[in-house]
Protein backbone atom coordinates (compact mmCIF):
# COMPACT_ATOMS: atom_id res chain seq x y z
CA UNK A 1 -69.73 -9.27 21.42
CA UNK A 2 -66.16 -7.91 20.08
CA UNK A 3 -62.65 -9.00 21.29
CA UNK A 4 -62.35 -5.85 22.93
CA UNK A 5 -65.58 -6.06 24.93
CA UNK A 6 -65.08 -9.50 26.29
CA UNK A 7 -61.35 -8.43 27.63
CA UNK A 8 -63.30 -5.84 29.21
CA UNK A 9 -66.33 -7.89 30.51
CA UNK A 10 -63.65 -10.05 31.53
CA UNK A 11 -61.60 -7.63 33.52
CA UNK A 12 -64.73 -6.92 35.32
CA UNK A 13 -65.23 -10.09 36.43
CA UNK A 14 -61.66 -10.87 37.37
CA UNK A 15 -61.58 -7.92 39.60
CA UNK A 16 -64.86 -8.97 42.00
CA UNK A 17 -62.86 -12.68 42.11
CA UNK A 18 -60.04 -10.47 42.93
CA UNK A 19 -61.67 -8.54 45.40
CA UNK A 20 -62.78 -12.55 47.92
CA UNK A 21 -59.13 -13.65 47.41
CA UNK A 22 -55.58 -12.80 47.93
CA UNK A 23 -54.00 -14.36 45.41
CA UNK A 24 -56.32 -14.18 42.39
CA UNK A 25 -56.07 -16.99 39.29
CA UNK A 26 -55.93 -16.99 35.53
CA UNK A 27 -58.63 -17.89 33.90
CA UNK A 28 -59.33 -17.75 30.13
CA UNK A 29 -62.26 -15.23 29.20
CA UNK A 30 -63.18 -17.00 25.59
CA UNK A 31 -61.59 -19.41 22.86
CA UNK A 32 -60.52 -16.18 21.13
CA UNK A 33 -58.23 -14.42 24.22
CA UNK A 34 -56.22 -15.65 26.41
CA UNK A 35 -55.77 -13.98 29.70
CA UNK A 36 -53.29 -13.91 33.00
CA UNK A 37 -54.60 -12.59 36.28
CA UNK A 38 -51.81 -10.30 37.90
CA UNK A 39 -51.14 -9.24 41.25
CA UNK A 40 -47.80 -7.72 40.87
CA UNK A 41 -45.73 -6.52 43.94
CA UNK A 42 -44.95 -3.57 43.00
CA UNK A 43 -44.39 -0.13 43.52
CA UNK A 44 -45.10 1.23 40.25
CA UNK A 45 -48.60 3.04 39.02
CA UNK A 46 -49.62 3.01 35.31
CA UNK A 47 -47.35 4.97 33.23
CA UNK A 48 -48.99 8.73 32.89
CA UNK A 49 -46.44 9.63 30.62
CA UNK A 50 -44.13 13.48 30.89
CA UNK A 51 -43.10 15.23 27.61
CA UNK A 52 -39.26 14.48 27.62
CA UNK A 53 -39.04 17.04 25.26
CA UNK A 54 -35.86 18.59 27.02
CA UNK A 55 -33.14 17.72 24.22
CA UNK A 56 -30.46 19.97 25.54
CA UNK A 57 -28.58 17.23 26.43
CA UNK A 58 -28.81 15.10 23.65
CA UNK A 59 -25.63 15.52 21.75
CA UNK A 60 -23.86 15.39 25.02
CA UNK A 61 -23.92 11.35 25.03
CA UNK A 62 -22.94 8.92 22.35
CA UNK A 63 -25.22 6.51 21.33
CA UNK A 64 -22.69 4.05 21.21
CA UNK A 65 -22.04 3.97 24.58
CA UNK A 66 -23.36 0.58 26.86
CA UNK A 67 -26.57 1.88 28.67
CA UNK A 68 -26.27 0.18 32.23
CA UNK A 69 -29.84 -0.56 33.76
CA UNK A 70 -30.42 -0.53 36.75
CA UNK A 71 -32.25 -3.39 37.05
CA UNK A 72 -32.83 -3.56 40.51
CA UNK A 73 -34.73 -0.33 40.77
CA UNK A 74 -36.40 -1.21 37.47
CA UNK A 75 -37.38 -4.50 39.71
CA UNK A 76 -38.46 -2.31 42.55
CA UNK A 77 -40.68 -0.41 39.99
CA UNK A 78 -42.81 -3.07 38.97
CA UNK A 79 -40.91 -4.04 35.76
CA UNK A 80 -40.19 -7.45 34.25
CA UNK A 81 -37.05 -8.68 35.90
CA UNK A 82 -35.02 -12.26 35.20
CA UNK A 83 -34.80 -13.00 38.91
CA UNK A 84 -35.68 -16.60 39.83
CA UNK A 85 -38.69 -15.62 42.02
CA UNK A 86 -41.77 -16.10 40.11
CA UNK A 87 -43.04 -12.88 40.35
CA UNK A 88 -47.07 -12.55 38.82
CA UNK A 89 -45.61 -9.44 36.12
CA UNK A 90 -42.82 -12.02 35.07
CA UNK A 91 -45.38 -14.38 34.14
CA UNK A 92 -47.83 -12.53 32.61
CA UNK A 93 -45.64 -11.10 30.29
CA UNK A 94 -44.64 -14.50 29.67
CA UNK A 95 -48.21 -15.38 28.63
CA UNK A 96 -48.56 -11.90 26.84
CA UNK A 97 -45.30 -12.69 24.59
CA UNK A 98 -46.28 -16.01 23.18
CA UNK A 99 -48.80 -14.88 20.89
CA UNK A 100 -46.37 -12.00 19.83
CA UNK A 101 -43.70 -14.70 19.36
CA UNK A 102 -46.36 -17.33 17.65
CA UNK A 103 -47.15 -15.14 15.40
CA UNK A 104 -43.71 -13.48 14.53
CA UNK A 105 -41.96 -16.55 13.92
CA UNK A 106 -44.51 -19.55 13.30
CA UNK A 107 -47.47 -20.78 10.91
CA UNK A 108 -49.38 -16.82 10.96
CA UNK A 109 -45.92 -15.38 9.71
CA UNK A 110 -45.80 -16.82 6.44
CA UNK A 111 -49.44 -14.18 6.14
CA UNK A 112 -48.12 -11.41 7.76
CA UNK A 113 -45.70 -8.74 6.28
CA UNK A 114 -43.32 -8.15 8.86
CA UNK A 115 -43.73 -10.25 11.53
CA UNK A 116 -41.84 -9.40 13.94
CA UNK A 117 -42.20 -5.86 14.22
CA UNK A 118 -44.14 -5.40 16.32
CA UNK A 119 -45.75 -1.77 17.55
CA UNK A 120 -46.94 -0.83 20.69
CA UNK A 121 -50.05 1.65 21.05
CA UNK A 122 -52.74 2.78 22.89
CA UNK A 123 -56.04 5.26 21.72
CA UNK A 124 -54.78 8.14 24.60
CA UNK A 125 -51.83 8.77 26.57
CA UNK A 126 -51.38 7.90 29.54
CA UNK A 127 -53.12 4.23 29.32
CA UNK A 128 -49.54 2.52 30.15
CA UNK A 129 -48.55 1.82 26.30
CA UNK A 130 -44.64 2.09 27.75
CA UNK A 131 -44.91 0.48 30.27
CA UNK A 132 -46.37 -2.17 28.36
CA UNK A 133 -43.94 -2.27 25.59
CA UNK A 134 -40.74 -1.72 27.79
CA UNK A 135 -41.81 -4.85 29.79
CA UNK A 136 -42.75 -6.82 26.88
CA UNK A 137 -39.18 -5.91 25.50
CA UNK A 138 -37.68 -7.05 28.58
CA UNK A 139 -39.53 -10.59 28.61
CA UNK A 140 -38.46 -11.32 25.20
CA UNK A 141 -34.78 -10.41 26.15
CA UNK A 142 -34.57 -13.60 28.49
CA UNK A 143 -35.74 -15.89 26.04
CA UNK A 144 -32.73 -18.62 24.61
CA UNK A 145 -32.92 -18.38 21.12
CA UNK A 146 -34.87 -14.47 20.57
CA UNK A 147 -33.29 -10.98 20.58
CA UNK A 148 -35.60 -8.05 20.76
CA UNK A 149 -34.85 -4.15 19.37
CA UNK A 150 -36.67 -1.57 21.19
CA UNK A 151 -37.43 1.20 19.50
CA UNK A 152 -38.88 4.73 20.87
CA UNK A 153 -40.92 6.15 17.83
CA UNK A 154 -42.81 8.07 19.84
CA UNK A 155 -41.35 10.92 19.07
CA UNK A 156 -43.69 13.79 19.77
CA UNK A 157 -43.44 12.71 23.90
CA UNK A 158 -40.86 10.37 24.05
CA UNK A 159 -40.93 8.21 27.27
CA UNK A 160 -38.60 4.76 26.60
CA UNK A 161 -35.52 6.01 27.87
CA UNK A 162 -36.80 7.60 30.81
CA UNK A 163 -39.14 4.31 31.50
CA UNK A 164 -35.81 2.59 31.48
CA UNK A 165 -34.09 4.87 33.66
CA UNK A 166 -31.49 6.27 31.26
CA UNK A 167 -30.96 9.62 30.02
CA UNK A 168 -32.13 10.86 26.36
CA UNK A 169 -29.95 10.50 23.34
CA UNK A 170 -28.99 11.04 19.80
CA UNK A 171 -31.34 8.18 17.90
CA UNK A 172 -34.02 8.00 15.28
CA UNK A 173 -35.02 11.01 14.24
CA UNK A 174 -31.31 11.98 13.98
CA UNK A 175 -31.01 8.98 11.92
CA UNK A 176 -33.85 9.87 10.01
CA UNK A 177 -32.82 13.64 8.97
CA UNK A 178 -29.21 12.10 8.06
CA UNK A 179 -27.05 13.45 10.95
CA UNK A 180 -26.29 10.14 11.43
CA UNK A 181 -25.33 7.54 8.36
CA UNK A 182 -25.44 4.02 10.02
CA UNK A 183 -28.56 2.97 12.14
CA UNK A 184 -26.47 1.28 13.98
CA UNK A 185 -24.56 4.80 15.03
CA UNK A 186 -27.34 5.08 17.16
CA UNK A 187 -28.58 1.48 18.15
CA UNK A 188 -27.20 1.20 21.97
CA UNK A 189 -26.62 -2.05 23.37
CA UNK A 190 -27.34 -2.82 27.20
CA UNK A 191 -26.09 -4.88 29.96
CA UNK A 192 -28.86 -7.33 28.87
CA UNK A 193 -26.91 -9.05 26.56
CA UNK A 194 -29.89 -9.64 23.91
CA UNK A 195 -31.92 -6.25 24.34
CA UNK A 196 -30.79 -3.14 22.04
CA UNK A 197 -32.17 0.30 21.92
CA UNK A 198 -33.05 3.14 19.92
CA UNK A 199 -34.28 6.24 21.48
CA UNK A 200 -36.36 9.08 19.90
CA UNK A 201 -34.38 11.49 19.28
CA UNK A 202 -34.77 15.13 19.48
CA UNK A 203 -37.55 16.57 18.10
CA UNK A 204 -38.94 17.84 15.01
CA UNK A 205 -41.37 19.63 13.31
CA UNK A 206 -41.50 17.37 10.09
CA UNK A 207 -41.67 14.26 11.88
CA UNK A 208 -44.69 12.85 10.28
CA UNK A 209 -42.89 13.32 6.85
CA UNK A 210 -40.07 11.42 8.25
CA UNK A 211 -41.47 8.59 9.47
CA UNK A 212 -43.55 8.17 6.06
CA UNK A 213 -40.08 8.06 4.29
CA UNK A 214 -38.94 5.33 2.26
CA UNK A 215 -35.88 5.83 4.47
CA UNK A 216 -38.03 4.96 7.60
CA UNK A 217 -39.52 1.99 5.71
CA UNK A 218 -36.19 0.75 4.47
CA UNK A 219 -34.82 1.05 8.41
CA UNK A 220 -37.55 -1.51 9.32
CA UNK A 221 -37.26 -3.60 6.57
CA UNK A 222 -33.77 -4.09 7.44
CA UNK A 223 -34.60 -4.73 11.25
CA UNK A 224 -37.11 -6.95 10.23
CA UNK A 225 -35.19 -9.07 8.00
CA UNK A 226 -31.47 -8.81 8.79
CA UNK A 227 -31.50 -10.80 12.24
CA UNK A 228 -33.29 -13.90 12.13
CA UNK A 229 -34.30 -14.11 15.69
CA UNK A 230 -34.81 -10.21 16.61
CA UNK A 231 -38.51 -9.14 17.46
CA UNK A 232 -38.59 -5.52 16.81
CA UNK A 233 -40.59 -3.67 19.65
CA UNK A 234 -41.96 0.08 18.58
CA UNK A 235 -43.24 2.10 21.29
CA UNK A 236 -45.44 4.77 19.33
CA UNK A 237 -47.50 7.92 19.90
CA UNK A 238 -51.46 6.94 20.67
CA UNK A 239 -53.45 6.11 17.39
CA UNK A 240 -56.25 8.97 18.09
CA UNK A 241 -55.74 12.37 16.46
CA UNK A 242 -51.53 11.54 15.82
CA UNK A 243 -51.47 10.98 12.43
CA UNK A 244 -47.50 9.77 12.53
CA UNK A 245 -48.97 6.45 14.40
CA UNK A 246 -51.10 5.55 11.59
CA UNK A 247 -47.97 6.26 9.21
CA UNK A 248 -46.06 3.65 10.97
CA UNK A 249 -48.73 1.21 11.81
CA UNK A 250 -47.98 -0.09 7.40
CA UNK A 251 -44.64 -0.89 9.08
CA UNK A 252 -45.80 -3.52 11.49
CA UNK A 253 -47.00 -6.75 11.31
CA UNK A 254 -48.33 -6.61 14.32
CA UNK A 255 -49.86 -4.71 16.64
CA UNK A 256 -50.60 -4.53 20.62
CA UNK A 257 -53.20 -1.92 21.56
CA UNK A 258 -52.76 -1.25 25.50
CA UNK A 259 -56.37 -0.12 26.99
CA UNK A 260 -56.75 1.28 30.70
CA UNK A 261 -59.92 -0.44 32.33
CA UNK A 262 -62.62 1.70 33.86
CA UNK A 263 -61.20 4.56 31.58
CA UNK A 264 -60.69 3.40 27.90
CA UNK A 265 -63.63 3.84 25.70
CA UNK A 266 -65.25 1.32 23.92
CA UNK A 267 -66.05 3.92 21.24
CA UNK A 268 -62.48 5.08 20.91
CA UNK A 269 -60.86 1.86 20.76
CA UNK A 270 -62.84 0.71 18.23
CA UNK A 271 -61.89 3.92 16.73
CA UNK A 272 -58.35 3.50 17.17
CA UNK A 273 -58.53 -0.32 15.66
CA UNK A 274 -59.57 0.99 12.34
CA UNK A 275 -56.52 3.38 11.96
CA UNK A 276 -54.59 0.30 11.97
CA UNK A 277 -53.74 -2.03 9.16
CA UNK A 278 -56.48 -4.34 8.52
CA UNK A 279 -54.01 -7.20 7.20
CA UNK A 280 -52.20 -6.87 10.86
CA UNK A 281 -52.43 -9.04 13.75
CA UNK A 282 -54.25 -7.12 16.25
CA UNK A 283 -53.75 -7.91 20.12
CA UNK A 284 -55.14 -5.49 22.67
CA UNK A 285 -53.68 -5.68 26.37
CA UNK A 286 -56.24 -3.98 29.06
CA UNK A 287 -54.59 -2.19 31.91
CA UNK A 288 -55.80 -1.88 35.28
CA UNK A 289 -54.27 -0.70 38.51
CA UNK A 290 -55.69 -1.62 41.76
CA UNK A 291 -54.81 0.93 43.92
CA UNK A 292 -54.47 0.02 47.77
CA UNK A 293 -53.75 2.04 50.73
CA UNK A 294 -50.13 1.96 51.03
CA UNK A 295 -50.01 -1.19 49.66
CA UNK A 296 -48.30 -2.46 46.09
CA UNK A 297 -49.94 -1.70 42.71
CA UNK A 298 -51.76 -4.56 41.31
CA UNK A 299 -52.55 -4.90 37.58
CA UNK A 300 -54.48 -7.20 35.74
CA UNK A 301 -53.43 -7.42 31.62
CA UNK A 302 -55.28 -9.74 29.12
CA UNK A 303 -54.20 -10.30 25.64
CA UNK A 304 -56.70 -11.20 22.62
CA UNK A 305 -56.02 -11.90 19.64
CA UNK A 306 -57.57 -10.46 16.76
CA UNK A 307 -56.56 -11.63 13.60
CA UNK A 308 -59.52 -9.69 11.37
């Protein structure tokens, strides 16, 4: 039995031990995955992602400007939060980030090219890849000694920005066409003192040529090597019939597939894995939302690692 279908068989079972208690348990489904049982109280239902697509306001913000989150309604949504109540989504993207961070910064790195970037994907929209990779950028933002650079390169329905709350702006693709001559003219810093953004951008209809540019590859060998301690987050487009997310999945040395139980294919993530980079580590996060009558969203995510 593969990674995948144990997560899955897992999930399974974790939902009928769900469904005789309250307050449901981690467990660990297998030597090879490790796995956090979530109830999290919260209002928000996996992310069925909108084409953002309206750009008519993008020049009318600088990039440079401090994006405020609100992170009390970003709280309120469901999202990671640094509030001293143990919430269940705080700690299971706690679990969820120590692989990432294992393998970005200790014995696996010295095997992987580019470590720390790390991309963030799913095999269809709408199976809560944002979600997923805005949280996990939010985690990593409260650690001590890590800084994290989200970056929307989903750029065909761009959804970080509007995840987070914020409006659209000037950012990669810009960047990428040379409107803009420092990446850093449209990195934007936050009120979270270690978490930086880059949005999408407006968009284009050469963007697969763009992101298979040695311009786009020198951009994320910089943000891979320039900082030390950043983790580089990439939100990008689903792996099946996009051909710009198997262009940047060479970038990555990592990379987190998101899968929606009870709706994600066995077929098509297997699919999906082998547009991937076979020399990248491979985690896959399965996303479930227990609807109840109106009652909080509960989710269950499990992370396995898959280093072949």
């Amino acid at each position: 039995m593969s990674t995948i279908e144990k997560a899955l068989a897992k999930n399974k079972k974790t939902k009928a031990i769900e469904n005789q208690s309250e307050e449901p348990e981690s467990e660990a489904f297998g030597q090879e995955t490790q796995s956090v049982g979530v109830s999290a109280q919260a209002k928000i239902s996996d992310e069925k992602p909108e084409s953002t697509n309206d750009y008519s306001d993008v020049n009318s913000v600088s990039a440079n400007d401090e994006i405020r989150l609100d992170l009390d309604s970003l709280s309120a949504k469901g999202m990671v939060d640094n509030s001293a109540e143990r919430r269940l989504i705080n700690e299971e993207y706690r679990a969820i980030k120590r692989k990432i961070l294992s393998n970005a910064f200790g014995p696996l790195s010295k095997t992987l090219d580019r470590s720390n970037v790390v991309m963030v994907t799913s095999s269809k929209p709408g199976e809560g890849k944002t979600f997923t990779a805005v949280n996990l950028a939010l985690s990593i933002a409260s650690e001590q000694d890590k800084t994290v650079l989200l970056v929307d390169a989903d750029v065909l329905r761009p959804n970080v920005m509007k995840t987070l709350g914020s409006r659209n702006r000037e950012g990669l693709i810009e960047y990428l066409l040379g409107e803009k001559q420092n990446i850093s003219d449209v990195m934007l810093s936050t009120n979270i003192p270690k978490l930086k953004l880059i949005a999408a951008g407006k968009s284009h209809h050469l963007s697969n040529e763009l992101l298979a540019s040695e311009v786009m590859r020198a951009t994320v060998d910089e943000f891979s090597t320039r900082y030390k301690d950043r983790i580089v987050i990439i939100d990008t487009p689903p792996l099946l019939g996009i051909n710009e997310t198997s262009v940047l999945a060479n970038l990555a040395g990592q990379a987190i597939v998101v899968c929606e139980e009870g709706r994600s294919k066995i077929h098509d993530i297997k699919n999906s894995v082998s547009h991937l980079n076979p020399e990248m580590a491979i985690g896959f996060v399965v996303n479930k939302s227990l609807r109840q009558d109106n009652g909080p969203g509960y989710y269950g995510y499990y992370y396995g690692s898959n280093g072949s």
